[in-house]
Protein backbone atom coordinates (compact mmCIF):
# COMPACT_ATOMS: atom_id res chain seq x y z
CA UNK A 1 -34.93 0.15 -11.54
CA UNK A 2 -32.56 2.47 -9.82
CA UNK A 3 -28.53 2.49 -10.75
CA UNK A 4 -26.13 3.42 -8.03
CA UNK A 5 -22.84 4.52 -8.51
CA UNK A 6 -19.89 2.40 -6.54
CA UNK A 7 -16.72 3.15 -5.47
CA UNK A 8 -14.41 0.74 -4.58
CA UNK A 9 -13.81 -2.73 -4.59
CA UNK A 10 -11.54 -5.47 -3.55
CA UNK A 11 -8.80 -4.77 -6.13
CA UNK A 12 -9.41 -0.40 -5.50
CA UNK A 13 -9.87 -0.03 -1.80
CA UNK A 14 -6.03 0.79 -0.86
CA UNK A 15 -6.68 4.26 -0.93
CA UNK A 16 -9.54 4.58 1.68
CA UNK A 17 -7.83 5.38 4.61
CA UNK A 18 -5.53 8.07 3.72
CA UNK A 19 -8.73 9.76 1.99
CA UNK A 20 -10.92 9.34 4.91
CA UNK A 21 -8.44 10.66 7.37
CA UNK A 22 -8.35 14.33 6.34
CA UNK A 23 -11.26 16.76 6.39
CA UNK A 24 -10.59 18.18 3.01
CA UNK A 25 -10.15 14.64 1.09
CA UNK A 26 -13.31 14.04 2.17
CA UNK A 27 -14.81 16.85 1.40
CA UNK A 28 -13.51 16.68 -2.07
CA UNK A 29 -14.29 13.10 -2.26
CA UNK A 30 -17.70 13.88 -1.61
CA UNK A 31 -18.43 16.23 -4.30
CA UNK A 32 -16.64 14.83 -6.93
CA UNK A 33 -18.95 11.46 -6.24
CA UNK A 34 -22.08 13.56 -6.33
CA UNK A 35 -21.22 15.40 -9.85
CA UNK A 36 -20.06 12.12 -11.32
CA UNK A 37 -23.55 10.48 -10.47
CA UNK A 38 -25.62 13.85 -11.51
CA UNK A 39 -23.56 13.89 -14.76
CA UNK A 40 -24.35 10.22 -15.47
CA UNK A 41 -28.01 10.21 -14.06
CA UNK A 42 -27.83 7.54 -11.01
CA UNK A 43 -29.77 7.18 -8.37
CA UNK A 44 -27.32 7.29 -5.47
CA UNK A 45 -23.47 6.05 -4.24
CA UNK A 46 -22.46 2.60 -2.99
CA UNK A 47 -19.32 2.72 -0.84
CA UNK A 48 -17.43 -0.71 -0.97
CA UNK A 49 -14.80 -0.24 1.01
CA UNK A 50 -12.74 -3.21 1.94
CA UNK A 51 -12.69 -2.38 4.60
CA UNK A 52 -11.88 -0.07 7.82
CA UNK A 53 -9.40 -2.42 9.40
CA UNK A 54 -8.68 -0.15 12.77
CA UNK A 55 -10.70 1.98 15.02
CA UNK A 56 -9.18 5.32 13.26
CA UNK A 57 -10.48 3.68 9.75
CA UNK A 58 -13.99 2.60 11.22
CA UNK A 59 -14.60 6.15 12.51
CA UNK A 60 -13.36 8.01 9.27
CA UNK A 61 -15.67 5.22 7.45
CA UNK A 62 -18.79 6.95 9.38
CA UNK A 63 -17.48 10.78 8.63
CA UNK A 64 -17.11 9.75 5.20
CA UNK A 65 -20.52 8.68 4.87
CA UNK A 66 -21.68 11.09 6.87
CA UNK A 67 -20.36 14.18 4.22
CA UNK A 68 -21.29 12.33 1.28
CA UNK A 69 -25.04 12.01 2.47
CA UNK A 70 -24.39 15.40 3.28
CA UNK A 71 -23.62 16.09 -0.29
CA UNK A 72 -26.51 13.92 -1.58
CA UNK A 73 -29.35 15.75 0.48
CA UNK A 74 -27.45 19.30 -0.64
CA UNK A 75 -28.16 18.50 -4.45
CA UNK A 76 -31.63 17.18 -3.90
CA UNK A 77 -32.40 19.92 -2.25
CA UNK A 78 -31.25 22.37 -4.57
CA UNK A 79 -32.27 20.31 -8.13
CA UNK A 80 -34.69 17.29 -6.83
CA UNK A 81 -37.11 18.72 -3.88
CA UNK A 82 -38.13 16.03 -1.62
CA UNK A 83 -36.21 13.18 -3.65
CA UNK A 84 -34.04 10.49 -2.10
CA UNK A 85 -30.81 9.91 -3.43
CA UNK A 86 -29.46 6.25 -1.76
CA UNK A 87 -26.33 5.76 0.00
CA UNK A 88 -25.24 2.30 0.92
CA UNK A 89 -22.14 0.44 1.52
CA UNK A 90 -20.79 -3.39 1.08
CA UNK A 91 -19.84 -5.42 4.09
CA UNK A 92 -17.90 -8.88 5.15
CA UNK A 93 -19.22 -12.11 7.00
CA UNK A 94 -15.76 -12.28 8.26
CA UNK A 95 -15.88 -11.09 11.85
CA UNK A 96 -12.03 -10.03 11.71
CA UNK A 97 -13.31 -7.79 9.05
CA UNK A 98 -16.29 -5.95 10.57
CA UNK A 99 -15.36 -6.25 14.09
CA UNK A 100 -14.35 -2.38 13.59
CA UNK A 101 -17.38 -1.07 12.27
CA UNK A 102 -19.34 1.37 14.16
CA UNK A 103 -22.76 -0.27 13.72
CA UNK A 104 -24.90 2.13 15.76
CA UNK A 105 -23.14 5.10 13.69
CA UNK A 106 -24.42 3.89 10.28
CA UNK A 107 -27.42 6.37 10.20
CA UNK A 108 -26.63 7.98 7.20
CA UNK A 109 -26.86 5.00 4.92
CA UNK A 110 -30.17 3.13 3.59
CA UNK A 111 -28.66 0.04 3.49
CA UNK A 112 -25.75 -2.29 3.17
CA UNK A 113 -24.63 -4.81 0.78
CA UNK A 114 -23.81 -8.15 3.15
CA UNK A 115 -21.62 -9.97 1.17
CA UNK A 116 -22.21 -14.05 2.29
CA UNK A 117 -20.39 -15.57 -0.09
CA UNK A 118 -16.33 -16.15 -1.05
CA UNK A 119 -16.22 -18.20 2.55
CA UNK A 120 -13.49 -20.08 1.34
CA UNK A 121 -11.61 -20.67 -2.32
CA UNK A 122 -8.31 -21.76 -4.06
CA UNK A 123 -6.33 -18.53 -2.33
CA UNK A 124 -3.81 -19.20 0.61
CA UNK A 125 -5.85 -18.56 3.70
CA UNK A 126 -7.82 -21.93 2.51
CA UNK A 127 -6.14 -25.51 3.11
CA UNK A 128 -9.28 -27.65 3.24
CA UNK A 129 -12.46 -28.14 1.21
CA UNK A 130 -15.48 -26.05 2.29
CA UNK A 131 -18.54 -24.09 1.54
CA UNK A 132 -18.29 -20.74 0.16
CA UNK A 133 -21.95 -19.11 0.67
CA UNK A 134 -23.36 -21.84 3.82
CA UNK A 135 -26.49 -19.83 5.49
CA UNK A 136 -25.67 -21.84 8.77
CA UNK A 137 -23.05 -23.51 10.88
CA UNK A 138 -21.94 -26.44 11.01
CA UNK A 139 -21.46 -28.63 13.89
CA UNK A 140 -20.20 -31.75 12.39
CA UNK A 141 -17.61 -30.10 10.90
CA UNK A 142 -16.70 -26.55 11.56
CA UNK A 143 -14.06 -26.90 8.67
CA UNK A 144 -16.74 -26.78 6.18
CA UNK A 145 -18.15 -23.15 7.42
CA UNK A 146 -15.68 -21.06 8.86
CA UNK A 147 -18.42 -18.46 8.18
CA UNK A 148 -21.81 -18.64 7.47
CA UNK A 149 -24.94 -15.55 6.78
CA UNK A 150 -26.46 -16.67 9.80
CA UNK A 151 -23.88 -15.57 12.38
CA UNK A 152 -22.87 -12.37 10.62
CA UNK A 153 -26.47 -11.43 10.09
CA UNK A 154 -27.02 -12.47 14.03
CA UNK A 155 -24.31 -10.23 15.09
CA UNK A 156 -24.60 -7.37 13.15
CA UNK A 157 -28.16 -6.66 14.36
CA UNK A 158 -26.66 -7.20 18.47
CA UNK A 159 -24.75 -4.78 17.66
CA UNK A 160 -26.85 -2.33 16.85
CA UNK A 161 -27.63 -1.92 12.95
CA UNK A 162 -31.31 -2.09 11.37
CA UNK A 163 -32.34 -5.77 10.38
CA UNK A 164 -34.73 -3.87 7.51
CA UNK A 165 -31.36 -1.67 6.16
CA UNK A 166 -29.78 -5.11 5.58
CA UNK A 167 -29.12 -7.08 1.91
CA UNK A 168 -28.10 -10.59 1.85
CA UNK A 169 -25.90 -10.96 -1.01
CA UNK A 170 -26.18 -14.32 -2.68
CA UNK A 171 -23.54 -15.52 -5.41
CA UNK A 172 -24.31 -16.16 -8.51
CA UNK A 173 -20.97 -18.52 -9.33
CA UNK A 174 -19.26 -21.31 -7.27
CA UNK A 175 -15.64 -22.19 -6.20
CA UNK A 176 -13.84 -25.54 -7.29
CA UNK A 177 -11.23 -27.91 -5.33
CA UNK A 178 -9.40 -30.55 -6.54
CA UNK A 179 -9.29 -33.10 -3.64
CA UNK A 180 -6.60 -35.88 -3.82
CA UNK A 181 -7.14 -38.27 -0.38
CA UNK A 182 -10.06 -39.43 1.88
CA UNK A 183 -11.94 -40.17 -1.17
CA UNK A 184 -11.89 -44.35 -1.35
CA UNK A 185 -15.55 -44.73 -0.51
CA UNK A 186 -16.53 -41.98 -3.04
CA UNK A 187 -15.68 -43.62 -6.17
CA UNK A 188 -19.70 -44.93 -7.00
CA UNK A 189 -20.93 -41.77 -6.78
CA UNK A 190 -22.08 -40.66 -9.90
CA UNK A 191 -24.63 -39.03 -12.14
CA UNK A 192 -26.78 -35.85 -11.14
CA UNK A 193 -29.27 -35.95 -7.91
CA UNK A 194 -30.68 -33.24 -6.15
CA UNK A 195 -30.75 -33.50 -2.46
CA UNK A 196 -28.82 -36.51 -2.39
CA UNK A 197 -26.65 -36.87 1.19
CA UNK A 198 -23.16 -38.76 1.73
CA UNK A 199 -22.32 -39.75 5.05
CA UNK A 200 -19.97 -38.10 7.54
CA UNK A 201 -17.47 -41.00 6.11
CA UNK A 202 -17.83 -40.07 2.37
CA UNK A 203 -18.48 -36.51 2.56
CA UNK A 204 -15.28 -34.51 0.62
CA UNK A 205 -16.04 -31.48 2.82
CA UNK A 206 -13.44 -30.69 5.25
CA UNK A 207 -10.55 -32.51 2.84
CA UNK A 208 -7.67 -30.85 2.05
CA UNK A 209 -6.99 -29.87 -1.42
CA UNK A 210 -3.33 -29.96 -2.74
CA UNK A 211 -3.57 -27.90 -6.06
CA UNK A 212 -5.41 -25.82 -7.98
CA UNK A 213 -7.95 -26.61 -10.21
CA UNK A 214 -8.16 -23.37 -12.56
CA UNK A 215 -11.88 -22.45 -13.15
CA UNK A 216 -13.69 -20.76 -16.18
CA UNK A 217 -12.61 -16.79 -15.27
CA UNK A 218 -9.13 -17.32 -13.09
CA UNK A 219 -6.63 -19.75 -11.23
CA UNK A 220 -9.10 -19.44 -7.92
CA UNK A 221 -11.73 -21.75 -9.76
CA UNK A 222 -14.49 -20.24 -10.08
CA UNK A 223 -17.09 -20.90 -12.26
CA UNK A 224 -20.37 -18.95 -13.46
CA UNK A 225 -23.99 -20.73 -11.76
CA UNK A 226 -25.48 -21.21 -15.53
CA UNK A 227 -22.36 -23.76 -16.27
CA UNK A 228 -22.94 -25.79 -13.03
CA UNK A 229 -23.69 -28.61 -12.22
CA UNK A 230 -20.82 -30.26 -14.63
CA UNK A 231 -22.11 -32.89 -16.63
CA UNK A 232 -22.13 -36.29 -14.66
CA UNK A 233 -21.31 -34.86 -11.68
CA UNK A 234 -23.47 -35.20 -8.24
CA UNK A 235 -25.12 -32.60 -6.93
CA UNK A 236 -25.22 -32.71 -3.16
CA UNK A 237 -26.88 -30.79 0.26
CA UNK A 238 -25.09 -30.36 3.36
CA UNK A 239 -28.76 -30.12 5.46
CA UNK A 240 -26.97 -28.64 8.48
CA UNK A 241 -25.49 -25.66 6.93
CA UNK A 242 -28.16 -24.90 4.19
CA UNK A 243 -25.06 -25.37 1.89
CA UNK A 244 -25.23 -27.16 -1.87
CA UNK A 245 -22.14 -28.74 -3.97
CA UNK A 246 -21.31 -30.71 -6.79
CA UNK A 247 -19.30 -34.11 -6.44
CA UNK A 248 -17.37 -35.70 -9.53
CA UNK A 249 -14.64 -38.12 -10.20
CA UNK A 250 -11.01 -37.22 -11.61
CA UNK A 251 -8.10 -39.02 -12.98
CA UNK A 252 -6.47 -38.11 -9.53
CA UNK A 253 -9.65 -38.08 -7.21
CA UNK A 254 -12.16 -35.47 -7.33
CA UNK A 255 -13.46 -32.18 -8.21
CA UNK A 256 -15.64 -30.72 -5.58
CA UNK A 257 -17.93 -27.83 -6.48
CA UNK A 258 -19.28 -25.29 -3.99
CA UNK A 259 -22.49 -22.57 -5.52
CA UNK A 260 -26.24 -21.79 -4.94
CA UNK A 261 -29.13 -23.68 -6.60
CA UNK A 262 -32.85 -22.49 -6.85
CA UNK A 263 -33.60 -24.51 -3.47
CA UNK A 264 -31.05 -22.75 -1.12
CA UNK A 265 -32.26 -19.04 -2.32
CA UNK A 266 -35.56 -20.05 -1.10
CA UNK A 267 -34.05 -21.23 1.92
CA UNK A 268 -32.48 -18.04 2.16
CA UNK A 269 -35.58 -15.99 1.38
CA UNK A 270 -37.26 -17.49 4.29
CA UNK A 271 -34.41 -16.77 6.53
CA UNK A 272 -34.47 -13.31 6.00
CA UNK A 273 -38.25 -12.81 5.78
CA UNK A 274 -37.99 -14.18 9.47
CA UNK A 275 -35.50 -12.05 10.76
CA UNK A 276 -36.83 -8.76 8.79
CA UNK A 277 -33.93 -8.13 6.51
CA UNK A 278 -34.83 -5.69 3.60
CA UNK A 279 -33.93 -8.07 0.93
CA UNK A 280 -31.56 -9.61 -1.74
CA UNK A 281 -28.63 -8.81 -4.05
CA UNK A 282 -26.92 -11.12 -6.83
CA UNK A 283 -23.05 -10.75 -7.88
CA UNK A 284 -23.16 -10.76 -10.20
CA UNK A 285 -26.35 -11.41 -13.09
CA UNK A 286 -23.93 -12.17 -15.77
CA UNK A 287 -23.80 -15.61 -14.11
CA UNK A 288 -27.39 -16.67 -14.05
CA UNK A 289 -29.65 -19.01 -15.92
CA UNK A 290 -33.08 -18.47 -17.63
CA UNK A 291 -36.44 -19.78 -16.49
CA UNK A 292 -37.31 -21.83 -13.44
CA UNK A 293 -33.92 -22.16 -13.01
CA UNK A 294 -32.78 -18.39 -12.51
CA UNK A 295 -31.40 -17.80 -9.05
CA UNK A 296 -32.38 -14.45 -9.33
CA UNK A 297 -36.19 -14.92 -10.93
CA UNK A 298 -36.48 -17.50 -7.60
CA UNK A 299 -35.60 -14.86 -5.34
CA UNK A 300 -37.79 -12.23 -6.80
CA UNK A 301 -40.82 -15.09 -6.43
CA UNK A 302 -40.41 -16.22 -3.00
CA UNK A 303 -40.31 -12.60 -2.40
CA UNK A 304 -43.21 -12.37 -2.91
CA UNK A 305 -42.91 -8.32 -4.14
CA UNK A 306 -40.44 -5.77 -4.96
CA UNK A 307 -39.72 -2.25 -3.56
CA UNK A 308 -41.89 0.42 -4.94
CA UNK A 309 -40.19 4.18 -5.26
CA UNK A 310 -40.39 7.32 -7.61
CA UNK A 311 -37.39 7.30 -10.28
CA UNK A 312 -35.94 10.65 -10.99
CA UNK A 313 -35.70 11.19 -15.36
CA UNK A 314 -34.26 14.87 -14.90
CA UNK A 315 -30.78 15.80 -13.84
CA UNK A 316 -31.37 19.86 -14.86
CA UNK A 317 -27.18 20.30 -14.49
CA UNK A 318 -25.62 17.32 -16.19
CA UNK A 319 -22.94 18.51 -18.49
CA UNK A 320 -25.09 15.53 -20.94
CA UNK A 321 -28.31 16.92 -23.00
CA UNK A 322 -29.77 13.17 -23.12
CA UNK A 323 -29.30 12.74 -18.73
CA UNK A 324 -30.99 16.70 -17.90
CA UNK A 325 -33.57 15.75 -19.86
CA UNK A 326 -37.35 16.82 -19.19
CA UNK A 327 -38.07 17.67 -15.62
CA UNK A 328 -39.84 15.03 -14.19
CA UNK A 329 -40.19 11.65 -12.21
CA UNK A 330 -41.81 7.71 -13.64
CA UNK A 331 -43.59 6.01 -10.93
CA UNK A 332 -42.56 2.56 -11.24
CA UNK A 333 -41.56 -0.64 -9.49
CA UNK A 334 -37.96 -0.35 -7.70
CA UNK A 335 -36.49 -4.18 -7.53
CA UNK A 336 -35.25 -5.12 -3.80
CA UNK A 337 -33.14 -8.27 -5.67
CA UNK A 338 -30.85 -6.85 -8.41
């Protein structure tokens, strides 16, 4: 298994730009990144940067990645002959959000982390139930998918980045909605069913959702994939957009449910064994379940096989005795779904 280090994040990506705009800062940035992860004995640096939002951001993003890859070949040069330290970075479905990236520049990276999932939620951009994580489209109502894997994935590649340097990120937790109106002909739904359709009449998809309904981690109602479905409620397929939720009654209507099951990770596998993607990734495992029900173990068997690369055990100048270690590499398997 190989451990990358990542910078970044949702809640720490303010400070990006300003870094990324001066020679120096990046420099700096750079080789502070590349101690830190030869100090703690990882395998490489994941960038998550959210995200270049102008063409001055998009092209410091690529001379930022550029010098740390720099970096990264200087040290393996100098302490891991002929090793491969990975760079990779995370990346949005939303097109406002990588309309700016400079796709075709992206050489120094190995791959990046597609994040399909968080398509909509209880936050203020959101009036009206839909998917979160849909693989397709849909048509009947384009409510319901704002987003979807599929068109990112689609456009990424016409624009000029590697289909094999590309990770589909799957989520491993769902988003709730409380949904109030449009609901009469829902009330003798019940019970759990997989695969189980409701007509374009019935289906709470595209309803609009007047409050909150808190969730097991935060106020944006999200819940963990090993606590879903609820008890009693009905577990449902939108066919169209590859997309699964849970239905269940409320004192005031309805609690609707969007996450993945084991059936639309295989559906997902497939997809991206057809259009040559690399692989996989989970956010995050803490959510999973055991056994035949593991969105993760279902991936890793549809796959079919993981990726097989040299780990490095020696880090000869890490200011820890237990990380430099003997000199020397284990040959072992390298999994393309954590």
């Amino acid at each position: 298994m190989k451990v990358l280090l990542s910078i970044g994040g949702w809640s720490l990506s303010d400070n990006f730009p300003r870094m990324a705009n001066c020679s120096t800062a990046r420099d700096r940035f750079a080789k502070m990144a590349v101690e830190y992860m030869k100090d703690w004995g990882f395998d490489g640096i994941d960038i998550d940067w959210e995200y270049p939002n102008n063409a001055e951001d998009a092209e410091n993003n690529v001379l930022l990645l550029n010098r740390v890859r720099e970096e990264l070949d200087s040290y393996a040069k100098k302490h891991a002959p002929n090793y491969h330290f990975m760079l990779s970075i995370a990346t949005s479905v939303n097109p406002e959000k990588y309309q700016w990236l400079k796709f075709k520049s992206l050489d120094s990276i190995d791959f990046l982390n597609l994040m399909a999932y968080d398509f909509t939620g209880q936050w203020a951009s959101c009036t009206k139930v839909g998917h979160s994580s849909n693989l397709f489209s849909s048509t009947k109502n384009s409510v319901a998918s704002p987003f979807s894997a599929d068109r990112a994935v689609r456009e990424y590649i016409d624009r000029g980045f590697p289909a094999k340097k590309i990770l589909l990120g799957i989520p491993v937790f769902g988003h709730s909605f409380n949904v109030t109106s449009g609901l009469q002909s829902l009330s003798t739904v019940q019970g759990n069913s997989f695969g189980d359709n409701l007509s374009n009449q019935t289906d709470p998809i595209g309803q609009p959702f007047p409050q909150q309904t808190g969730g097991q981690w935060d106020k944006t109602g999200t819940w963990d994939y090993k606590r879903l479905p609820k008890d009693g409620a009905k577990l449902l397929e939108d066919e169209e957009a590859r997309a699964w939720y849970s239905y269940q009654k409320t004192a005031t209507g309805a609690e609707v449910i969007s996450f993945e099951v084991p059936q639309s990770v295989k559906d997902k596998v497939k997809y991206l064994k057809a259009q040559g993607l690399r692989g996989v990734f989970f956010w995050d495992a803490s959510g999973d379940r055991p056994g035949e029900e593991s969105l993760i173990g279902t991936s890793f068997t549809q796959l079919g096989d993981i990726e097989h690369s040299d780990n490095l055990l020696s880090y000869p100048d890490s200011k820890y005795d237990n990380v430099r270690g003997t000199p020397a590499r284990l040959s072992g398997p390298v999994p393309s779904v954590c």
